[in-house]
Structure formats: C-alpha cells, structure tokens
N, C-alpha and C. Protein backbone atom coordinates (compact mmCIF):
# COMPACT_ATOMS: atom_id res chain seq x y z
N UNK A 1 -35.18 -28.90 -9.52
CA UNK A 1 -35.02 -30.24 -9.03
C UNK A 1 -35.82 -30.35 -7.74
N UNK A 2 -35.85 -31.41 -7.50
CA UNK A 2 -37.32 -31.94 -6.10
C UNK A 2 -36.21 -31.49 -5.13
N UNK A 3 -36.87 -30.80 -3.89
CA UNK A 3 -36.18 -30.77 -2.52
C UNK A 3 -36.06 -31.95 -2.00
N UNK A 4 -35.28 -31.75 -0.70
CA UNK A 4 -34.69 -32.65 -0.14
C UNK A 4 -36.12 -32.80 0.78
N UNK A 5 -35.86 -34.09 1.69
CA UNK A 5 -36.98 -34.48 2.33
C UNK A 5 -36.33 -34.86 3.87
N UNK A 6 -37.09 -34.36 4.84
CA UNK A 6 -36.87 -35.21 6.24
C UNK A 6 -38.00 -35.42 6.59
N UNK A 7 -36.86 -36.57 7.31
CA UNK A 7 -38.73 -36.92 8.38
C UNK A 7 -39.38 -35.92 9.67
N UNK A 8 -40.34 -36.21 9.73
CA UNK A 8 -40.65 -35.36 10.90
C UNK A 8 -42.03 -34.77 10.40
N UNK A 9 -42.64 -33.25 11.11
CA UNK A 9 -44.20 -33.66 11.03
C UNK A 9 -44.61 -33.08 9.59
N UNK A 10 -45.24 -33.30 8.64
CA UNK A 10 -45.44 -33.04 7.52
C UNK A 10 -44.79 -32.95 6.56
N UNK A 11 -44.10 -33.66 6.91
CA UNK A 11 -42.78 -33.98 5.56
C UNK A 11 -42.98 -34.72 4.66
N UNK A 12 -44.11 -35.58 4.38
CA UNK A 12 -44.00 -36.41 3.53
C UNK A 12 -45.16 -35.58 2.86
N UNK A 13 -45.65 -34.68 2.89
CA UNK A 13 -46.91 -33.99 1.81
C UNK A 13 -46.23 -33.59 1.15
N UNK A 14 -46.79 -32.92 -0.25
CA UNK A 14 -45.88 -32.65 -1.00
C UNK A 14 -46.84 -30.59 -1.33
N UNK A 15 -46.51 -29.59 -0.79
CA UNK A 15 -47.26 -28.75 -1.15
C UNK A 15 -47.46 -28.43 -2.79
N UNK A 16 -48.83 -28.41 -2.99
CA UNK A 16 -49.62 -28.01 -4.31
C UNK A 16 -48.90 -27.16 -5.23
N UNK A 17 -47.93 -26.26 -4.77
CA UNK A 17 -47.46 -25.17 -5.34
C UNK A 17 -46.14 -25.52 -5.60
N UNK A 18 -45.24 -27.04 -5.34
CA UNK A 18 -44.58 -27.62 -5.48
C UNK A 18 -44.30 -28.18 -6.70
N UNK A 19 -43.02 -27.88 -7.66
CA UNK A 19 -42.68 -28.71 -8.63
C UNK A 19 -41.70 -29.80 -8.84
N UNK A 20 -41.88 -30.71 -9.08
CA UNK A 20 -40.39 -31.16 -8.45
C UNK A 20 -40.43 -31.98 -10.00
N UNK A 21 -38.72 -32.08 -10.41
CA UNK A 21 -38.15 -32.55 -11.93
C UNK A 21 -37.25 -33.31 -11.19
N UNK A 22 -36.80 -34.30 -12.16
CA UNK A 22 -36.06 -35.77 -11.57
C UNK A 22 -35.44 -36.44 -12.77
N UNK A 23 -34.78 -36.84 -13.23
CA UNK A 23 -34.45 -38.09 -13.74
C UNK A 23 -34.73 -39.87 -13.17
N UNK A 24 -35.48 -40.37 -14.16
CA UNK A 24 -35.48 -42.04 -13.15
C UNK A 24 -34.30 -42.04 -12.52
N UNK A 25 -33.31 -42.05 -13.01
CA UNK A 25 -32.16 -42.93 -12.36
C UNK A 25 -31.17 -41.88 -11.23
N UNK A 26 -32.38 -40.84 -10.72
CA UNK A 26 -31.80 -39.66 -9.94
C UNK A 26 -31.84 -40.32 -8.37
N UNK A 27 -31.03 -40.84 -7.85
CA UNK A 27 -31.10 -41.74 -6.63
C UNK A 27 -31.07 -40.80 -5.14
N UNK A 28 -30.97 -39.42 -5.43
CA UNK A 28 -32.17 -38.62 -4.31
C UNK A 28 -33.48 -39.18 -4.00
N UNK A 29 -33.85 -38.83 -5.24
CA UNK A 29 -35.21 -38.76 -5.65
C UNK A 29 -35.65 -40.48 -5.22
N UNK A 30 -34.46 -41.70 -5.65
CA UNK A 30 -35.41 -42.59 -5.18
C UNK A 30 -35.25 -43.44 -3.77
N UNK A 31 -34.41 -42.54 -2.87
CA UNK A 31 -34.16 -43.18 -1.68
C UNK A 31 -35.37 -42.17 -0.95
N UNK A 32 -35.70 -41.57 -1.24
CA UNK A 32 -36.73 -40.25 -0.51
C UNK A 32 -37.92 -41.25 -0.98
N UNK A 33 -39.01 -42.36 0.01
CA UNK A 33 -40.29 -42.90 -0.50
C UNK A 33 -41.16 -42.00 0.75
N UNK A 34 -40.64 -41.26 0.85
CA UNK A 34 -41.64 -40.26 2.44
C UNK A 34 -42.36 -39.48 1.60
N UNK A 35 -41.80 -38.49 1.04
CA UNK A 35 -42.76 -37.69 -0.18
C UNK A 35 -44.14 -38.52 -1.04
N UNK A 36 -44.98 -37.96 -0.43
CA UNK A 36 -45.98 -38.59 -1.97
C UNK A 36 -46.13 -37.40 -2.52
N UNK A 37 -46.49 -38.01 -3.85
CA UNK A 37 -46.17 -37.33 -5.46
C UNK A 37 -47.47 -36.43 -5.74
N UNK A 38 -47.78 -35.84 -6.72
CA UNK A 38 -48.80 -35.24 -7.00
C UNK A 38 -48.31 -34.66 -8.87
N UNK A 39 -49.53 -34.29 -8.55
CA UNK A 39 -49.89 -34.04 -10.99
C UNK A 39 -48.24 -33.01 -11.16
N UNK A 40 -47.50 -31.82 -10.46
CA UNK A 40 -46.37 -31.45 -10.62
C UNK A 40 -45.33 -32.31 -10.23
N UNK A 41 -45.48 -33.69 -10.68
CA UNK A 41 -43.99 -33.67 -10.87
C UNK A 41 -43.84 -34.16 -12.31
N UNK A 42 -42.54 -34.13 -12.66
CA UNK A 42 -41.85 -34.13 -14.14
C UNK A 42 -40.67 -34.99 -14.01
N UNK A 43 -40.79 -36.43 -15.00
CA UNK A 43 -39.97 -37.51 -15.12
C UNK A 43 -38.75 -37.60 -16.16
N UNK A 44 -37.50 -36.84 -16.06
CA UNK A 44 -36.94 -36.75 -17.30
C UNK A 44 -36.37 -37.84 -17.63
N UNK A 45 -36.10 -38.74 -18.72
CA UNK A 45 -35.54 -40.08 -18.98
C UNK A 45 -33.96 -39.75 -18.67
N UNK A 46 -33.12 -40.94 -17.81
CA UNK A 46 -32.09 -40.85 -17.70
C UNK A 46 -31.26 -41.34 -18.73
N UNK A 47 -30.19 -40.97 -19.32
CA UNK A 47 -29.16 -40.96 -20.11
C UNK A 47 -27.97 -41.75 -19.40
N UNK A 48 -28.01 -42.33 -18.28
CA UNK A 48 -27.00 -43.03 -17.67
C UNK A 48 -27.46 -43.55 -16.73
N UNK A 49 -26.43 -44.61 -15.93
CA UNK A 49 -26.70 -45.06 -14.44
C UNK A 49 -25.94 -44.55 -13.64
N UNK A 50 -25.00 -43.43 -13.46
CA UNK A 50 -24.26 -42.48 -13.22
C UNK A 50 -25.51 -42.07 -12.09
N UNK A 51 -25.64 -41.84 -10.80
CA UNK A 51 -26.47 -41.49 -10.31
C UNK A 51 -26.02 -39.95 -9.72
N UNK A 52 -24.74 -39.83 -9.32
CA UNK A 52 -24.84 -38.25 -9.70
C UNK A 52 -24.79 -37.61 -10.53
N UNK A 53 -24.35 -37.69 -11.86
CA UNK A 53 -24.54 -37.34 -13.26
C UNK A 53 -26.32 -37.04 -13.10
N UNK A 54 -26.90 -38.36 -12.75
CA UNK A 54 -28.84 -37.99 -13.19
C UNK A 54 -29.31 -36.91 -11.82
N UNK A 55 -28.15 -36.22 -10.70
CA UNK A 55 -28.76 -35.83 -10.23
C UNK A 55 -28.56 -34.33 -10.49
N UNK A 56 -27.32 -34.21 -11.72
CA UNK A 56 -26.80 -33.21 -11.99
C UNK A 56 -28.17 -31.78 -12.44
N UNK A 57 -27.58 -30.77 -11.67
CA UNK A 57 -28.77 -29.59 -12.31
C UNK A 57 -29.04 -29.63 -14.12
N UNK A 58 -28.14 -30.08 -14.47
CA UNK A 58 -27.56 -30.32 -16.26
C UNK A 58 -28.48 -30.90 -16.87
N UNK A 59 -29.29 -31.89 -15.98
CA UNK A 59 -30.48 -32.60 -16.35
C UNK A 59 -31.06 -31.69 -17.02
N UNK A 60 -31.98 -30.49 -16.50
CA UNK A 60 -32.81 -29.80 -17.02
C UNK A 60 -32.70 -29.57 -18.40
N UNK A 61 -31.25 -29.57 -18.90
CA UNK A 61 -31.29 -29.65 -20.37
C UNK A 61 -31.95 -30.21 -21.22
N UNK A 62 -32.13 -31.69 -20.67
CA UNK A 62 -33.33 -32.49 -21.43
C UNK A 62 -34.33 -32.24 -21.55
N UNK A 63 -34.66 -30.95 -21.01
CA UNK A 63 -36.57 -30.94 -21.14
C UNK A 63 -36.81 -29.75 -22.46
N UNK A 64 -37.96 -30.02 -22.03
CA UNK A 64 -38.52 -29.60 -24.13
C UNK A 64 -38.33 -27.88 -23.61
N UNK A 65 -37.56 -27.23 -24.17
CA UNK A 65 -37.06 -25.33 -24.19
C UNK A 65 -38.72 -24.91 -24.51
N UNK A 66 -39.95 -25.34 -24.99
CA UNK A 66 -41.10 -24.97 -24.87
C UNK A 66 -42.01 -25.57 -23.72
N UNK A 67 -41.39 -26.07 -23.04
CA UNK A 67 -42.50 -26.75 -21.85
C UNK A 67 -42.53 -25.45 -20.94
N UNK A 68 -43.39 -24.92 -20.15
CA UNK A 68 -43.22 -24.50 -19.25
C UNK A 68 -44.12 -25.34 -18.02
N UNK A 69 -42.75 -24.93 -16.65
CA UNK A 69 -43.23 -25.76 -15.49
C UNK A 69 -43.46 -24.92 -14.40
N UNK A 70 -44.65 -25.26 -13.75
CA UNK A 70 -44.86 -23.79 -12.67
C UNK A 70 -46.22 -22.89 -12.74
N UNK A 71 -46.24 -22.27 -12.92
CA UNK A 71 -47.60 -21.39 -12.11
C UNK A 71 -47.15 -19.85 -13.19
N UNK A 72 -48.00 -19.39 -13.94
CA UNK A 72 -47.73 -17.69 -14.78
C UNK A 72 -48.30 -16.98 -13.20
C-alpha cells in the first residue's frame, strides 16, 4: 500500500523505486494531493464506499496472483 505523506522538504516526489497500490475509493490515498504519481503506481477497483474497508491491507487480494509489482 502507498506510504503515508507529510509535508515538508521533498515530500511530495514520489522516489522511482517506489510502488504504491490503492483502491479508488482508498481515502488515504485521496486526501494525500502532495505526492505526484509516477508509471509505479497500481489502481485496484473498489468493491465499496467503506473507506476503511478500501484501505484495508485485504485489498491486495484483488490483484491478479500473476502480476508481479516491484523490481526482480
């Protein structure tokens, strides 16, 4: 799941080596607009409006058991 974000000096980059997974309706993810995004991140469709439910680690279940995310 995407880290948390503060403000302060370089907080809103997002490092290259960074993956960050989310659900739309993961309301971490959309009160945090300091972060800009880059080609690693991963959008899982939310299953509810439950916004801690979409922020649940449980999410990851939804993603394809053959995707791999990350760096070999």
């Amino acid at each position: 799941m995407n880290k948390a974000t503060v403000l302060g000096q370089n907080s809103h980059k997002m490092p290259s080596n960074q993956y960050d997974i989310r659900t739309k309706n993961d309301i971490v993810s959309k009160i945090n607009p300091f972060q800009k995004k880059n080609k690693n991140e991963t959008i899982i469709q939310s299953k509810s409006n439950n916004i801690l439910k979409e922020h649940s680690i449980d999410t990851l279940n939804r993603l394809d058991q053959n995707r791999m995310i990350g760096a070999n």
